[in-house]
Protein backbone atom coordinates (compact mmCIF):
# COMPACT_ATOMS: atom_id res chain seq x y z
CA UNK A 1 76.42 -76.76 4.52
CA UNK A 2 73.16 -75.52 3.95
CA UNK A 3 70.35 -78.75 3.43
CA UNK A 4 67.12 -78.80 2.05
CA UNK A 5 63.63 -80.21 3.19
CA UNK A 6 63.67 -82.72 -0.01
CA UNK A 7 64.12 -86.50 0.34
CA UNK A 8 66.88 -86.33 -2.35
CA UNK A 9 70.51 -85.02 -2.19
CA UNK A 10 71.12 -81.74 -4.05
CA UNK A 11 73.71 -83.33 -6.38
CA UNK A 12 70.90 -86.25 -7.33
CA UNK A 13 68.07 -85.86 -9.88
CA UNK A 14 65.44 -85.25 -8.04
CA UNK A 15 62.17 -87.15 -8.85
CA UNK A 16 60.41 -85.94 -6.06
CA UNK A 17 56.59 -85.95 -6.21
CA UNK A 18 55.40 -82.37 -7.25
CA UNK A 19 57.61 -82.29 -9.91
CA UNK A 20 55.99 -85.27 -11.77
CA UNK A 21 52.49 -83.51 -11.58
CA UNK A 22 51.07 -83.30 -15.17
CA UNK A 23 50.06 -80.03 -15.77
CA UNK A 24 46.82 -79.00 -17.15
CA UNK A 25 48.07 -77.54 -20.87
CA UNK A 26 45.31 -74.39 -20.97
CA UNK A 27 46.37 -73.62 -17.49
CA UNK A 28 47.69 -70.03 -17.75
CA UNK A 29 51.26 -70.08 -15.77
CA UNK A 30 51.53 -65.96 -15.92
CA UNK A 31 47.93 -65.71 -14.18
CA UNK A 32 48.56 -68.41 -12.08
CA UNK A 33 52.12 -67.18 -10.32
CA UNK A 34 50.60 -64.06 -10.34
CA UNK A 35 47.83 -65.01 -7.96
CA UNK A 36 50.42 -67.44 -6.00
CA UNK A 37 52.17 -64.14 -5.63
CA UNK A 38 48.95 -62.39 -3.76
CA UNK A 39 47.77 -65.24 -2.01
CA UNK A 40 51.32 -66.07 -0.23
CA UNK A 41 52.50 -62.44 0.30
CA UNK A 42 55.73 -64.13 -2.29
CA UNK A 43 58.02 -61.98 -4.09
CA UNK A 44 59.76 -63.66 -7.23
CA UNK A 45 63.54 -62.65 -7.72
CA UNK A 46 65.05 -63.57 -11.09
CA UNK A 47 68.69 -63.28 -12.32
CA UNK A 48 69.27 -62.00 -15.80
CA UNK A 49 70.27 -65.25 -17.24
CA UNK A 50 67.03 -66.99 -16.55
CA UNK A 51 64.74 -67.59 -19.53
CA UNK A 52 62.58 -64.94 -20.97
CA UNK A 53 59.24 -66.21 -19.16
CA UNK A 54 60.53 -66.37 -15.73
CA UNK A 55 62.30 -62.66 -16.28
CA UNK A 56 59.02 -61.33 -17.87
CA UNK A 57 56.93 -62.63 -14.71
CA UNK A 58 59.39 -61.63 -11.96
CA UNK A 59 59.02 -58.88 -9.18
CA UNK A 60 62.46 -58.16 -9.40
CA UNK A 61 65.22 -58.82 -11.92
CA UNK A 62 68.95 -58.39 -11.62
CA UNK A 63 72.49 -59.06 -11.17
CA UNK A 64 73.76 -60.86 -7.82
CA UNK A 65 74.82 -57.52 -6.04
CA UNK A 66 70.75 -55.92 -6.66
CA UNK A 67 69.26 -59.53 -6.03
CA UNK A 68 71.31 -59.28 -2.60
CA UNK A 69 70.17 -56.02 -1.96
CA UNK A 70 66.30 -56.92 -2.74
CA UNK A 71 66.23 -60.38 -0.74
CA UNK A 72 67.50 -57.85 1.87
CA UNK A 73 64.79 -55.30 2.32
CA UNK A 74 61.50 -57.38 1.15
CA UNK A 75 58.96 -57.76 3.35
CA UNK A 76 57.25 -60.73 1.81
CA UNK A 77 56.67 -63.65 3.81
CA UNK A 78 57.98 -66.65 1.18
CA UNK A 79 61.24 -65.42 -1.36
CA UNK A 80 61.25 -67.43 -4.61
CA UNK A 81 64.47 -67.35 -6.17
CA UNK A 82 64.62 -67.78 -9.78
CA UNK A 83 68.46 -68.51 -10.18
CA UNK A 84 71.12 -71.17 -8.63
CA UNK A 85 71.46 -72.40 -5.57
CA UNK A 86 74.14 -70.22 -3.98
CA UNK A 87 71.56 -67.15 -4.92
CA UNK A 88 69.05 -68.49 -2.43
CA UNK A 89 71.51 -69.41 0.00
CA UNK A 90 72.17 -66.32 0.27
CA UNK A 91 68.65 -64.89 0.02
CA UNK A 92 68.17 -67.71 3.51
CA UNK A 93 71.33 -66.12 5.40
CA UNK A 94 69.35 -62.43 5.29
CA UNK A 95 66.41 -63.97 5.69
CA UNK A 96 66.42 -66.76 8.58
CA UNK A 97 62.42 -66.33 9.81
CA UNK A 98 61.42 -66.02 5.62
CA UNK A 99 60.63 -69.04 3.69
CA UNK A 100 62.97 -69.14 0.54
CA UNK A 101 62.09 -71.61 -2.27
CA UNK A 102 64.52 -72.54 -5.35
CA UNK A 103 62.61 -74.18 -8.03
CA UNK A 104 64.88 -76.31 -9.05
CA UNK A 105 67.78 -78.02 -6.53
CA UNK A 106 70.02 -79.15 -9.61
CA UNK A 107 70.29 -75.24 -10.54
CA UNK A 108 74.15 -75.39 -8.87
CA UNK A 109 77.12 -73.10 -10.33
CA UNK A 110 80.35 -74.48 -11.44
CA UNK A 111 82.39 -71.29 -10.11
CA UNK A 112 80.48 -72.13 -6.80
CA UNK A 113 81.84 -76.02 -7.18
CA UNK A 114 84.88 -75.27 -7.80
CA UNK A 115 85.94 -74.13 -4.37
CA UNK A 116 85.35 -76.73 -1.77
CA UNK A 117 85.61 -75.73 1.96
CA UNK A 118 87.81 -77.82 3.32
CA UNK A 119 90.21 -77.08 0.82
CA UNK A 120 89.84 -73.72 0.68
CA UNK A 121 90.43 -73.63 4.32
CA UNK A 122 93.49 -75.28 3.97
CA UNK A 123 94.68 -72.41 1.73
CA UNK A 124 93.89 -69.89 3.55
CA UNK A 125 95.77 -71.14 6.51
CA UNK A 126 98.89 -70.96 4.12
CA UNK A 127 98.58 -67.26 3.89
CA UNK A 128 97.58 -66.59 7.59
CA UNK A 129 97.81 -62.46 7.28
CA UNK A 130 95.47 -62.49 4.80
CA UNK A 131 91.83 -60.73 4.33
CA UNK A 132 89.25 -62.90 2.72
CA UNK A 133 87.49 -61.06 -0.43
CA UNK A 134 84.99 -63.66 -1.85
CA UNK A 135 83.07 -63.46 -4.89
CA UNK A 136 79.08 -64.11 -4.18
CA UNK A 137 79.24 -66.85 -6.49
CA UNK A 138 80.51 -69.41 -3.53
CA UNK A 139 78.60 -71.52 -1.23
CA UNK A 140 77.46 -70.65 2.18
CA UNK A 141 80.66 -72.43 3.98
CA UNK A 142 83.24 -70.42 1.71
CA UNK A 143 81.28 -66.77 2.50
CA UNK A 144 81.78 -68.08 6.13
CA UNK A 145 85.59 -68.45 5.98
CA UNK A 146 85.49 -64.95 4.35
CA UNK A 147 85.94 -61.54 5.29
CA UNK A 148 84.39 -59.57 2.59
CA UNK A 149 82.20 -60.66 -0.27
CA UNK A 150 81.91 -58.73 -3.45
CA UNK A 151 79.76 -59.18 -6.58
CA UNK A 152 81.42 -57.87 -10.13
CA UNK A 153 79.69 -54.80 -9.48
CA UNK A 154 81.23 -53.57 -6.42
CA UNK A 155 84.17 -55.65 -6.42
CA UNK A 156 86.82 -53.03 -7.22
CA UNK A 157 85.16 -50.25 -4.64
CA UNK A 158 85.24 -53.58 -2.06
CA UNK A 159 89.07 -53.84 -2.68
CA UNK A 160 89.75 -50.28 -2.35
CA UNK A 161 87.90 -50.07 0.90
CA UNK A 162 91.16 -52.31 2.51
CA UNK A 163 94.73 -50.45 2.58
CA UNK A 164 96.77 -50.98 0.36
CA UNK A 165 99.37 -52.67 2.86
CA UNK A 166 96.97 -55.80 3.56
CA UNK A 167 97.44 -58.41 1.86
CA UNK A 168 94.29 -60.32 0.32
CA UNK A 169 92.98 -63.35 -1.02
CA UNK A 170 90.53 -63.43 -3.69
CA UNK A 171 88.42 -66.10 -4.67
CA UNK A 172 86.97 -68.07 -6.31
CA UNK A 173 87.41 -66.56 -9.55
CA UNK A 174 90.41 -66.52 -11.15
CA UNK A 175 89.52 -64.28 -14.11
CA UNK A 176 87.76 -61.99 -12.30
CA UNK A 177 90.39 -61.59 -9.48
CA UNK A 178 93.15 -60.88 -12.27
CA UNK A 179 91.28 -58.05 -13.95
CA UNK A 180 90.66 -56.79 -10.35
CA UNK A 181 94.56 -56.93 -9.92
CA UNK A 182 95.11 -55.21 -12.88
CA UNK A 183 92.30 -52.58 -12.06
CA UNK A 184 93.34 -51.86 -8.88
CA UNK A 185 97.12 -52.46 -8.93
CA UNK A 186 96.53 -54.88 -6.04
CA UNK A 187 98.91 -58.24 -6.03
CA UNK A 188 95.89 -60.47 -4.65
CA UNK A 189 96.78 -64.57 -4.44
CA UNK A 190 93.78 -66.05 -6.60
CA UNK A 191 91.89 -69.16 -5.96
CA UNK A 192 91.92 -71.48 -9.03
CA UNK A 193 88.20 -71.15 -9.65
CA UNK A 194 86.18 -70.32 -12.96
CA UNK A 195 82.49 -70.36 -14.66
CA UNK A 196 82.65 -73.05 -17.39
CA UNK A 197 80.13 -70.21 -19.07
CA UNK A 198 82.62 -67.37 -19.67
CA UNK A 199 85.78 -69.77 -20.16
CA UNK A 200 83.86 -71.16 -23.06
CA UNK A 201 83.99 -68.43 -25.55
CA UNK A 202 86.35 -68.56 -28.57
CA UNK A 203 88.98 -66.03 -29.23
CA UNK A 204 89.53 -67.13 -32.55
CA UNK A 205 85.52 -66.84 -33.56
CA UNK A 206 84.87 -63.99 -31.59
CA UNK A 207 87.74 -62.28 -33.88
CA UNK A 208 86.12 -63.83 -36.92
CA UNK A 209 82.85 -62.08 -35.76
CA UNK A 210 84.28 -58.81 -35.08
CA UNK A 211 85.49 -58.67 -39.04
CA UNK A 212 82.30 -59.62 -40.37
CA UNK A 213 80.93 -56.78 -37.77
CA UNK A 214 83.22 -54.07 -37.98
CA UNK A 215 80.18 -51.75 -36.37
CA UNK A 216 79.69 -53.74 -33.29
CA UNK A 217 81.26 -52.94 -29.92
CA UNK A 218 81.89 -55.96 -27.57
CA UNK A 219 81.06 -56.14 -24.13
CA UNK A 220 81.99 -58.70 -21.78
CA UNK A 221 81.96 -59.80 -18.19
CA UNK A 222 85.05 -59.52 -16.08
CA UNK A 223 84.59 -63.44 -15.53
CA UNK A 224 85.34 -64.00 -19.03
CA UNK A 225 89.54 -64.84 -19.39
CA UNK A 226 91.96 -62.51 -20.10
CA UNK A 227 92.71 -62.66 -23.44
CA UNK A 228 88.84 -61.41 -24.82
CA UNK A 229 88.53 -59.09 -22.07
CA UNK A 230 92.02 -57.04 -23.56
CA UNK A 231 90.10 -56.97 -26.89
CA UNK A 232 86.82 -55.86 -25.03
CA UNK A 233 85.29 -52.14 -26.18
CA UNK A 234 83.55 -52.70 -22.38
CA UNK A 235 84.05 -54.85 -19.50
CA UNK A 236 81.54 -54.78 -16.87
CA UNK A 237 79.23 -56.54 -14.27
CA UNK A 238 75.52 -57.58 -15.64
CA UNK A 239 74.55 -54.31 -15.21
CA UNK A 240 76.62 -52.93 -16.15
CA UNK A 241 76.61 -54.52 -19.71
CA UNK A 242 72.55 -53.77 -19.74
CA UNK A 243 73.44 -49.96 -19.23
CA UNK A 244 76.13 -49.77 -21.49
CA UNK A 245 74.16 -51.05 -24.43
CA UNK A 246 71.16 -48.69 -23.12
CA UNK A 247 73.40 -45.55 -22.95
CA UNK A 248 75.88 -45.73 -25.62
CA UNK A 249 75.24 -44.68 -29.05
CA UNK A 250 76.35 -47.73 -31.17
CA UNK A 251 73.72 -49.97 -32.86
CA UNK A 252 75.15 -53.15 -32.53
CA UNK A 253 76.95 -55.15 -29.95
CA UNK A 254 78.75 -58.67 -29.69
CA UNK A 255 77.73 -59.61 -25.67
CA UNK A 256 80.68 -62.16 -24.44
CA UNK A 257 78.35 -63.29 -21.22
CA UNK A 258 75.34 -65.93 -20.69
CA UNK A 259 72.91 -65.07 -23.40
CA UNK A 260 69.56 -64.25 -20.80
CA UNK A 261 70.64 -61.05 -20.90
CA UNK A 262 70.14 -60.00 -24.15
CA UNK A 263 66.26 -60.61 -23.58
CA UNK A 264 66.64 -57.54 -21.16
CA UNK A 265 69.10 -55.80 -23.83
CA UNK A 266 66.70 -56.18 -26.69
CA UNK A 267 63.41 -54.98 -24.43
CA UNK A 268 65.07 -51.75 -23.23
CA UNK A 269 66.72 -51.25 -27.01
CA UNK A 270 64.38 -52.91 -29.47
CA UNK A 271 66.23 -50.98 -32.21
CA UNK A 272 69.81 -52.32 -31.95
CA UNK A 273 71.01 -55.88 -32.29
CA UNK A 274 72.59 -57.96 -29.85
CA UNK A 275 75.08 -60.76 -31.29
CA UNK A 276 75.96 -63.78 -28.43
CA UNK A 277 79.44 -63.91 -28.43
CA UNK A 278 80.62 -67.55 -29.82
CA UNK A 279 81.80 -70.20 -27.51
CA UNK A 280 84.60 -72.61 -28.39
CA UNK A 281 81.79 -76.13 -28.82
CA UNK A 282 79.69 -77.81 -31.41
CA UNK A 283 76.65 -76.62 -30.41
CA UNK A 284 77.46 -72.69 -30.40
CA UNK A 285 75.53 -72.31 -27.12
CA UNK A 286 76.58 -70.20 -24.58
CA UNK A 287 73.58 -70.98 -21.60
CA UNK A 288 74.25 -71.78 -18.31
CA UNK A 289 73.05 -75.27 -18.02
CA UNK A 290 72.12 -74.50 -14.75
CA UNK A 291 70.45 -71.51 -14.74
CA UNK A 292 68.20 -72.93 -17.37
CA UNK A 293 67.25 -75.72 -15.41
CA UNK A 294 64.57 -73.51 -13.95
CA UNK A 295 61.25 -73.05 -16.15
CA UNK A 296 58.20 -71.48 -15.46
CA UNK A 297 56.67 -74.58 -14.77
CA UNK A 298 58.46 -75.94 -11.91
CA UNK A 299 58.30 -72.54 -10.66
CA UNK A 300 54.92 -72.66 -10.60
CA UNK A 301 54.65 -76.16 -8.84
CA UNK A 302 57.41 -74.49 -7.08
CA UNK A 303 55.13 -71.97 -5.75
CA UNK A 304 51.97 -74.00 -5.40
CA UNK A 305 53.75 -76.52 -3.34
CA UNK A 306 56.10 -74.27 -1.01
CA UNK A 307 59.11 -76.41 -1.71
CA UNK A 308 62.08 -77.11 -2.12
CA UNK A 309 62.48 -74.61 0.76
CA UNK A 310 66.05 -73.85 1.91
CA UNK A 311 66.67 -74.36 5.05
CA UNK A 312 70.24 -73.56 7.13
CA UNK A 313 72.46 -74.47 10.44
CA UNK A 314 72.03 -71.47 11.79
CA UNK A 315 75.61 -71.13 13.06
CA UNK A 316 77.03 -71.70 9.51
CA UNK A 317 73.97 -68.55 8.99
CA UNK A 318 75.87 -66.51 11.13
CA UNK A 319 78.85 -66.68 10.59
CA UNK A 320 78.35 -66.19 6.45
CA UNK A 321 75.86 -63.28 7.10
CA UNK A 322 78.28 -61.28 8.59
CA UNK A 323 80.65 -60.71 4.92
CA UNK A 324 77.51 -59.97 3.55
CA UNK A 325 76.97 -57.40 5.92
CA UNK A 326 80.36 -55.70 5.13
CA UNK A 327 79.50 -55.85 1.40
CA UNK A 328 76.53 -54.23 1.78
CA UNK A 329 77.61 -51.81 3.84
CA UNK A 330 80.25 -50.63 1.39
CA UNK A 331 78.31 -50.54 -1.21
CA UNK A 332 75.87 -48.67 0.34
CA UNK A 333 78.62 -45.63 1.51
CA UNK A 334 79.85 -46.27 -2.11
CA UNK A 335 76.06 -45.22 -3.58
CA UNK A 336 76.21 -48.17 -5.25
CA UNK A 337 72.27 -49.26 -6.11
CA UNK A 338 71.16 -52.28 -7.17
């Protein structure tokens, strides 16, 4: 696995020093990353589901196929990764002589979690004739037992690249890889994976919603289970979503995905309105709990203090660079931008 410079395990709290720092309250955290930024030659990647600070302060903002992309060409010396771990992971495994910080080492993924290596490796043995499709949202050891990794934006021109005679396996998403199936006409074998984010969301209120909104359109992510996605005006990647919204001419949409987006919906259409799609919970919150565990504070300690710094066994690099490297490839003969 990939380890970190910290004193703490990744699956502890950390309490490590920097973090406890009291910060000065009239220090200005824009200005201040900013000139972190200058001074350090750093570029600051955010995904869409971070808060709106850390979005409105990034260099670059996007989905996990134009964050792989980005960490791919930047020159900067030090890549701060405003997202989850398996993000900068992967930002490290292009990267190997570049200094890549995560602000916050809690910031996992539960679709990542839910495919351990060892027992993914077991499965795969069970269906030796297979090709390896994994989705980007998997640790460092399960893009190494891969042969292909996809993101929900390119994941149904990655499946079409392989004839239609070899078999694959698709994981770790379950949801995903089933509309894929269905898309494609492909008969993958699915890992038993899912993000608790876009299991959570209630049929039942979602239908309520739709009555009391007969004008809105909704849009969800292919992660999201099958049931809402058959009922979906629009299924689509991150980006996908954002460019519907931006390009087609209704008013008013019900998003079914983690609700950072919709500060990136609302800035690029400040005249239509953007309804979070209801989960199934008491609270009727739809956040990833770990992509909010980064704020724009510990990114700036983050940044001030050069750590928690990924670092990686660089034959577990290897070896989960090179499905990468076939995903990016593809997408690039595909024209498929970030």
């Amino acid at each position: 696995m990939a380890v970190i410079n910290m004193d703490v395990a990744r699956n502890n709290v950390p309490r490590v020093g920097f973090l406890d720092i009291p910060l000065d309250p009239s220090l200005d955290l824009f200005k201040e990353i900013e000139r972190l930024k200058k001074e350090k030659n750093a570029i600051l990647l955010a995904h869409y589901y971070q808060e709106p600070d850390i979005q409105d302060v990034a260099d670059y903002i996007g989905d996990s196929l134009g964050l792989a992309q980005q960490a791919e060409k930047t020159k900067a010396d030090i890549i701060v990764f405003a997202g989850v771990h398996f993000m900068a992971e992967t930002a490290k495994i292009l990267n190997p002589t570049k200094k890549v910080l995560l602000p916050d080492l809690n910031a996992g993924c539960s679709l990542a979690d839910s495919a351990p290596a060892d027992l993914f490796k077991a499965f795969k043995e069970q269906h030796p004739n297979h090709l390896v499709i994994s989705y980007i949202n998997c640790t460092a050891d399960i893009k190494a037992l891969s042969d292909i990794i996809c993101t929900s934006s390119n994941a149904e021109k990655i499946i079409e690249s392989v004839p239609a005679d070899q078999p694959i396996i698709f994981a770790p998403d379950k949801n995903l890889g089933a509309y894929l199936n269905k898309k494609t006409g492909r008969n993958m074998v699915l890992w038993n994976g899912a993000c608790m984010v876009h299991e959570i969301f209630s049929l039942e209120k979602i239908t309520k919603l739709k009555v009391r909104h007969p004008e809105a359109k909704l849009i969800a992510h292919p992660e999201c289970e099958d049931p809402l996605l058959r009922i979906a005006d629009f299924v689509g990647s991150t980006t996908q979503l954002l460019k519907y919204t931006q390009q087609d001419s209704a008013n008013s949409f019900i998003v079914a995905t983690e609700t950072g987006i919709l500060h990136q919906m609302q800035k690029s259409s400040p005249h239509k309105t953007f309804i979070p799609a209801p989960p199934d919970n008491s609270c009727a919150c739809n956040d990833c709990p770990h992509m909010k565990l980064n704020t724009l504070e510990k990114l700036y300690l983050c940044m001030e203090y050069e750590t928690p710094e990924i670092l990686m066994d660089e034959a577990l690099r290897v070896a989960s660079k090179r499905p990468i490297d076939r995903m990016l490839e593809i997408s690039k003969a595909a024209g498929l931008g970030g």
